[in-house]
N, C-alpha and C. Protein backbone atom coordinates (compact mmCIF):
# COMPACT_ATOMS: atom_id res chain seq x y z
N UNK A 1 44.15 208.35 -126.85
CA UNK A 1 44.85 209.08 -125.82
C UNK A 1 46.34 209.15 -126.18
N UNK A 2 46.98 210.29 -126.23
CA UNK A 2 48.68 210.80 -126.72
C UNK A 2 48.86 210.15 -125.37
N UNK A 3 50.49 209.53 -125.27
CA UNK A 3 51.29 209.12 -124.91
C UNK A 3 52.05 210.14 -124.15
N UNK A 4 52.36 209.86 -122.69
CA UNK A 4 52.63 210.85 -122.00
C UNK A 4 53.92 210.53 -122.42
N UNK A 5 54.91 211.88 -121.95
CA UNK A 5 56.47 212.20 -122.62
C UNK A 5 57.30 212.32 -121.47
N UNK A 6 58.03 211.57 -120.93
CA UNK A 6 59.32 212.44 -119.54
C UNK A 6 61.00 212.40 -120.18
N UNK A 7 60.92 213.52 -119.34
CA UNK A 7 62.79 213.56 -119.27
C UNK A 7 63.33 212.67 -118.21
N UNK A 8 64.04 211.71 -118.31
CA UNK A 8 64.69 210.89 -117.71
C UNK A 8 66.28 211.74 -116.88
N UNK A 9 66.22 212.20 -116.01
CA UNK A 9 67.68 212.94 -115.52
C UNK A 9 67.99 212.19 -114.00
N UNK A 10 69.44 212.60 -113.68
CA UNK A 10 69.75 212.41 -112.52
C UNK A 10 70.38 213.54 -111.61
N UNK A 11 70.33 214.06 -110.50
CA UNK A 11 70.51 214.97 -109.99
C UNK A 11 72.20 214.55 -109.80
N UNK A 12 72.99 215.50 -109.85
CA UNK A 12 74.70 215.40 -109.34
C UNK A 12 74.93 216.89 -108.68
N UNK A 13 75.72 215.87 -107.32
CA UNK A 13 76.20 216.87 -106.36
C UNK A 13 77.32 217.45 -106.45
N UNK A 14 77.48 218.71 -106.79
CA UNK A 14 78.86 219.45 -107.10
C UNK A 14 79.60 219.88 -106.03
N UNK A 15 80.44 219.74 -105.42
CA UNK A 15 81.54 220.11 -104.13
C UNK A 15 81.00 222.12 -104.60
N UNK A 16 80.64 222.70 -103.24
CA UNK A 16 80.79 224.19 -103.13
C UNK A 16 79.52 224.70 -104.12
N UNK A 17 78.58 223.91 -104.28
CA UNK A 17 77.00 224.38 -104.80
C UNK A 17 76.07 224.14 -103.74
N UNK A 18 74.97 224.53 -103.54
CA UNK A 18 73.92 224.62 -102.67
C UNK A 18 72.98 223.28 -103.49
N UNK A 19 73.02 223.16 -104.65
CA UNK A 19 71.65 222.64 -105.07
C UNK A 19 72.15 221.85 -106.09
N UNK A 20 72.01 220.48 -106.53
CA UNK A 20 72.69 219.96 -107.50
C UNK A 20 72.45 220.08 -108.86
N UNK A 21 73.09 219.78 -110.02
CA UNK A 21 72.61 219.73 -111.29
C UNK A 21 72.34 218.47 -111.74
N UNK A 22 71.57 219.22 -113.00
CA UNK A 22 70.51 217.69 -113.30
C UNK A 22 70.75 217.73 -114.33
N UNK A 23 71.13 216.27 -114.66
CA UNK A 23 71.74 215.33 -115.88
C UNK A 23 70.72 214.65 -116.91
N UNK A 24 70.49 215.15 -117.90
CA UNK A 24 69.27 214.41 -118.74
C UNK A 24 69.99 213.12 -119.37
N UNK A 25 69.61 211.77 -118.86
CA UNK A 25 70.60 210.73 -119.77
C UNK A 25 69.37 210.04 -120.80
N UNK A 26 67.58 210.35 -120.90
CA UNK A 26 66.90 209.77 -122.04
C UNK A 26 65.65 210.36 -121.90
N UNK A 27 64.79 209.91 -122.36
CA UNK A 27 63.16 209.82 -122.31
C UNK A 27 62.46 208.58 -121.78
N UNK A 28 61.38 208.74 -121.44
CA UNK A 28 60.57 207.32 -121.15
C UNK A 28 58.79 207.60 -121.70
N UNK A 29 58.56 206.93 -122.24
CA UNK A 29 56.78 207.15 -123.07
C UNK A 29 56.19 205.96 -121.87
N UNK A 30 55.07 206.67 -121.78
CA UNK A 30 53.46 205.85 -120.64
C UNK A 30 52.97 205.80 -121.69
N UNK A 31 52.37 204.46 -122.15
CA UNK A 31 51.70 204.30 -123.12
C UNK A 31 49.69 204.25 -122.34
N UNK A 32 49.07 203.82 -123.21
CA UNK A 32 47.98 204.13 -122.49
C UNK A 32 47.16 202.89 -121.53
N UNK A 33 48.20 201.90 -121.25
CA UNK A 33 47.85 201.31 -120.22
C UNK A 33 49.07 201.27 -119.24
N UNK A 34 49.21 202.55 -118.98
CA UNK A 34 50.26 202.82 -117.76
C UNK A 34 51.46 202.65 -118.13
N UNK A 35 51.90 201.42 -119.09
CA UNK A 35 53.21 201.02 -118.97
C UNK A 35 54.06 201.94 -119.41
N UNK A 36 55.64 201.85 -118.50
CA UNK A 36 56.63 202.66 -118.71
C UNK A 36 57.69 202.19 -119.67
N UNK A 37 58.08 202.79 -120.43
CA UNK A 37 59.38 202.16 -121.58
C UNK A 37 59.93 203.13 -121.47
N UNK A 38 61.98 202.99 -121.23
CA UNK A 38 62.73 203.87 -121.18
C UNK A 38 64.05 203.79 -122.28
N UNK A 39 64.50 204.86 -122.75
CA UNK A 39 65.35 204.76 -123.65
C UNK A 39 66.70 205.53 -123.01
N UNK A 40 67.58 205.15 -122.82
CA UNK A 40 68.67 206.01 -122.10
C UNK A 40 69.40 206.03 -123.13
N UNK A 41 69.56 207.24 -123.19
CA UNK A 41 71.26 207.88 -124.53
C UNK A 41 72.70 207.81 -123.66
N UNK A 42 72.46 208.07 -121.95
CA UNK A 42 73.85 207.67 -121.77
C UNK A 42 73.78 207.04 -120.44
N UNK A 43 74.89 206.51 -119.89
CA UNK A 43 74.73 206.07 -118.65
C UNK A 43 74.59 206.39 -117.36
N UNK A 44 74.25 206.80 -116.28
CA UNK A 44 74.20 207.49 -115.12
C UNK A 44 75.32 207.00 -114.47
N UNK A 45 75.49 207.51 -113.42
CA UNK A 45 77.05 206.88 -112.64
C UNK A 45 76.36 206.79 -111.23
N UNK A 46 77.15 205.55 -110.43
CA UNK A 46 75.96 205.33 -109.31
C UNK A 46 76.88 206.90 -108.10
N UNK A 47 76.01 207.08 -106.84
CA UNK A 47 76.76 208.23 -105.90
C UNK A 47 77.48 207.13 -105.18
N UNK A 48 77.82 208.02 -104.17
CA UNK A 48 78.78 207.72 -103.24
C UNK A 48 78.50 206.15 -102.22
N UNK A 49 77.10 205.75 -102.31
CA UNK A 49 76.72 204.57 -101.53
C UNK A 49 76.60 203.75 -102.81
N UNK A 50 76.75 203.55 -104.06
CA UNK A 50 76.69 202.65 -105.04
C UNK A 50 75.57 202.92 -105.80
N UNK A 51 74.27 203.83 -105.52
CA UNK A 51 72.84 203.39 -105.64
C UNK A 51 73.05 204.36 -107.16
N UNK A 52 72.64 204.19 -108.04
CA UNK A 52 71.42 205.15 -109.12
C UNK A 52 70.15 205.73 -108.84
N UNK A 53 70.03 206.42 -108.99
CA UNK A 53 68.95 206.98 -108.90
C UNK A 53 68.27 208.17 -110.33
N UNK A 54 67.16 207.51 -110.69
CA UNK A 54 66.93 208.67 -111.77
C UNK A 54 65.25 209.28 -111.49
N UNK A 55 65.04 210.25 -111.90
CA UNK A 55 63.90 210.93 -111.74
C UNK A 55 63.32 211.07 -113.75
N UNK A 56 61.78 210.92 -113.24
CA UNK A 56 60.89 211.16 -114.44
C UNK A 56 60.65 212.51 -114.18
N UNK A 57 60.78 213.84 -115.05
CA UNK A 57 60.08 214.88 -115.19
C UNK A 57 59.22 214.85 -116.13
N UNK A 58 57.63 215.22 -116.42
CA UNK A 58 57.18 215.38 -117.62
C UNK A 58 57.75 216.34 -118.43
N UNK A 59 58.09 215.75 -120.04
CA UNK A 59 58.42 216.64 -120.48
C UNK A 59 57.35 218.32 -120.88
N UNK A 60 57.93 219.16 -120.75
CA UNK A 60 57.04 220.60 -121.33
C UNK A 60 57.53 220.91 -122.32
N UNK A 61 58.21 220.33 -123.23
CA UNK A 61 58.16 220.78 -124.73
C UNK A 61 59.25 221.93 -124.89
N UNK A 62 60.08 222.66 -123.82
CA UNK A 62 60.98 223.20 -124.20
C UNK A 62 62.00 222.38 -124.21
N UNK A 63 63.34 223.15 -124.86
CA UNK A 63 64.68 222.77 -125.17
C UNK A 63 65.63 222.49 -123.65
N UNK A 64 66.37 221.59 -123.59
CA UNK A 64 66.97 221.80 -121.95
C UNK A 64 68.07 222.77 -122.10
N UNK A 65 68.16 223.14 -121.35
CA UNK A 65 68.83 224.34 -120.61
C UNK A 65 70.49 223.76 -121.05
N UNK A 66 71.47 224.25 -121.10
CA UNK A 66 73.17 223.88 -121.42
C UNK A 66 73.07 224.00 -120.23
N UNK A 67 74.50 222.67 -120.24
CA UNK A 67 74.96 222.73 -118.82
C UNK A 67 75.62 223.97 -118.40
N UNK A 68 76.26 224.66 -119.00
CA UNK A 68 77.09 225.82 -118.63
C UNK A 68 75.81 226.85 -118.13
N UNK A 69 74.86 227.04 -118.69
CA UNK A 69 73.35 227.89 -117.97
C UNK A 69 73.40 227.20 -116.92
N UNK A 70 73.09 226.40 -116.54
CA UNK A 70 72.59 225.81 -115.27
C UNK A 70 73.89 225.90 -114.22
N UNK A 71 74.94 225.39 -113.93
CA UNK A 71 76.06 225.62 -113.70
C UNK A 71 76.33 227.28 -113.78
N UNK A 72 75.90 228.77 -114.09
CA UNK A 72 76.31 229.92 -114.41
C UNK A 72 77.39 230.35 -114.22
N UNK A 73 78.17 229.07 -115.39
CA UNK A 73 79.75 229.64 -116.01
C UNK A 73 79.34 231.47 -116.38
């Protein structure tokens, strides 16, 4: 059984946006007895109450989006 794949991101709230942007800081592999292993490339910053928070997306094999796309500098 292949090894499931996620994007590791955190959502950030921008002053004068409706919807926040999302910060990819690593990956994490499910190996095939569930377990989670995470590799972070950078650090998250905690919000406004201290907390972190990060979300698993599975990855789909495309490229992520530039921040300036997402943001529509």
């Amino acid at each position: 059984m292949p090894k499931k794949r996620f994007n590791v991101s955190q959502a950030k709230d921008i002053p004068g946006r409706d919807k926040p942007i999302w910060l990819k800081h690593g990956v994490a592999f499910m190996d095939e007895n569930g377990k989670i292993r995470v590799k972070l490339e950078s650090l998250p910053l905690p919000n406004t109450e201290g907390e972190v928070w990060l979300n698993l997306f599975e990855d789909d094999g495309q490229a992520p989006k530039l921040e300036a796309e997402i943001i529509n500098f």
